[in-house]
C-alpha atoms as a PDB file:
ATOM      1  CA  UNK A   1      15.601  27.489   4.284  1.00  0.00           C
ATOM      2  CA  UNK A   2      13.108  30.508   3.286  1.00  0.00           C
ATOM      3  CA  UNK A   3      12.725  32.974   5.680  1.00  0.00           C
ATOM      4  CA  UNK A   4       9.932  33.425   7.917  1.00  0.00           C
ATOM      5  CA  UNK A   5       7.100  35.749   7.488  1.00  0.00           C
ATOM      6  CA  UNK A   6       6.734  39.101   8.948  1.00  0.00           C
ATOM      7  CA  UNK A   7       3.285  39.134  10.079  1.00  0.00           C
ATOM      8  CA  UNK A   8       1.768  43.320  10.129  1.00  0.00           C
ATOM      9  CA  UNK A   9      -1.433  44.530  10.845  1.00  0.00           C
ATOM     10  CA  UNK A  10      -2.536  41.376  13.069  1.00  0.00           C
ATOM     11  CA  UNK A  11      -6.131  41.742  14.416  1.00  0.00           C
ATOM     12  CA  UNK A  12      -8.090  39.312  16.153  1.00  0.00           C
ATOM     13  CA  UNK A  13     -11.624  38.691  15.649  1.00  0.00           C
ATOM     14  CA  UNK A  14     -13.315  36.056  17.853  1.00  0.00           C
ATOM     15  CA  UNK A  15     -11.281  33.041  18.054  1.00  0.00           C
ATOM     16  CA  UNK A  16      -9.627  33.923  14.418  1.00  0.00           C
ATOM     17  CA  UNK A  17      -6.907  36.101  13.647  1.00  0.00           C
ATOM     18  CA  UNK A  18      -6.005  38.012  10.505  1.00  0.00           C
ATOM     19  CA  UNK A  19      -2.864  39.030   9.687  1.00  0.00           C
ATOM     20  CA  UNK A  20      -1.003  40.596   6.613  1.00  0.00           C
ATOM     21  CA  UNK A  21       2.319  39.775   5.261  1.00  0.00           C
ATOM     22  CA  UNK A  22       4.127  39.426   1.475  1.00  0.00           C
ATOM     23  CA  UNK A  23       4.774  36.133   0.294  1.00  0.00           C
ATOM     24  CA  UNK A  24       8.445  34.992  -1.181  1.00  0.00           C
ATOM     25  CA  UNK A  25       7.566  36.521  -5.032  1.00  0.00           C
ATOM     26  CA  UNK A  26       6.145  40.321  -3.187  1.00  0.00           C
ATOM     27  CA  UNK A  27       2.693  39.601  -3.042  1.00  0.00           C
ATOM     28  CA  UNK A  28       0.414  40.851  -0.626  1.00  0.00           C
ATOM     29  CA  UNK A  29      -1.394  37.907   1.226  1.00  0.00           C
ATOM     30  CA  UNK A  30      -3.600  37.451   4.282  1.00  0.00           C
ATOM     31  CA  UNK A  31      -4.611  34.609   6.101  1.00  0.00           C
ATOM     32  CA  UNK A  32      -6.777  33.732   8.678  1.00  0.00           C
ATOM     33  CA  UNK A  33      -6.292  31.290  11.406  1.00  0.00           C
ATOM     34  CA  UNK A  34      -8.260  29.826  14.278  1.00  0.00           C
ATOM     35  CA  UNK A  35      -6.666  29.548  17.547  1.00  0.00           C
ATOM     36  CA  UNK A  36      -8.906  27.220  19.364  1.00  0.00           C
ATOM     37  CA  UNK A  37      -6.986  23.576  19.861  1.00  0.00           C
ATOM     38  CA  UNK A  38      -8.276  21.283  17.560  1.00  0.00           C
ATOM     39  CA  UNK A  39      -9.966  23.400  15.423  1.00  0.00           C
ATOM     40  CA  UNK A  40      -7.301  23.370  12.003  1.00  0.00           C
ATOM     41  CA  UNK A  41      -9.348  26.233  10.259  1.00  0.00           C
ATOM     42  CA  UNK A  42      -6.368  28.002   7.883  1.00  0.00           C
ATOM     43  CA  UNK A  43      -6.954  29.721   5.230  1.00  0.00           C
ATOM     44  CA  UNK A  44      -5.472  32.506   2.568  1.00  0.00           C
ATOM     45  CA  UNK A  45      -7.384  35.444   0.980  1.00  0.00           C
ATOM     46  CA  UNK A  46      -5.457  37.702  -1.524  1.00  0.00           C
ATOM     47  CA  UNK A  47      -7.911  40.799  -0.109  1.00  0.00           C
ATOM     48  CA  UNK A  48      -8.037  41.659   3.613  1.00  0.00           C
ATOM     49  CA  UNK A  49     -11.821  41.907   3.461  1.00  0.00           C
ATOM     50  CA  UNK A  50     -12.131  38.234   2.888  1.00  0.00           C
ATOM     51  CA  UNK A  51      -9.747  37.001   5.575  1.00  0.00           C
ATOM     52  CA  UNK A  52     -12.257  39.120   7.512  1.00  0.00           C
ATOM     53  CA  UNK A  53     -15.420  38.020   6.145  1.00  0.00           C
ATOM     54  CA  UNK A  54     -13.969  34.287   6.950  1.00  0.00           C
ATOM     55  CA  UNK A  55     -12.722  34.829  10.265  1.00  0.00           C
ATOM     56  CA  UNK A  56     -16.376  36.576  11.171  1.00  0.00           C
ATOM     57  CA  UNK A  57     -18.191  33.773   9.504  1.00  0.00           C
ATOM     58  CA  UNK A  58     -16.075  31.075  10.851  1.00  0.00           C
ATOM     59  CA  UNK A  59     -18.101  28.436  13.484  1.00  0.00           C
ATOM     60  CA  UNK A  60     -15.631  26.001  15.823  1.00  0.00           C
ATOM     61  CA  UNK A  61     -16.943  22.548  15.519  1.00  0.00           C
ATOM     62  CA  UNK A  62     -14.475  21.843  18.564  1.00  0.00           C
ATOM     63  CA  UNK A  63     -16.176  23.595  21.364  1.00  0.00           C
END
C-alpha cells in the first residue's frame, strides 16, 4: 500500500484549496480541490500558479 501524501504549503482560496506535495517518483505536484459537498472539482497542476489560477477561477454549480 503506497504511502500517503504529505500535504505542505496548504492555502485556501474561496471554497478551493491548494496544496503542495511530491508524488511517488519526487515530483513536485499541486492540486486543487473544492470542498463544497457535491461539488467533485479535483484537479492537478505541475506549477503552483495554476492550481491557483484554477481554484480562483473555479464556479460551484452546487450552491
Amino acid at each position: 500500500m503506497p504511502a500517503q501524501p504529505r500535504f505542505r504549503r496548504v492555502i485556501r482560496i474561496g471554497l478551493v484549496q491548494v496544496a503542495t506535495y511530491y508524488d511517488s517518483r519526487g515530483r513536485e505536484k499541486h492540486p486543487a480541490a473544492c470542498m463544497a459537498p457535491r461539488c467533485g472539482f479535483s484537479t492537478e497542476y505541475d506549477s503552483r500558479t495554476a492550481a491557483e489560477l484554477a481554484a480562483r477561477t473555479h464556479r460551484c454549480s452546487v450552491r
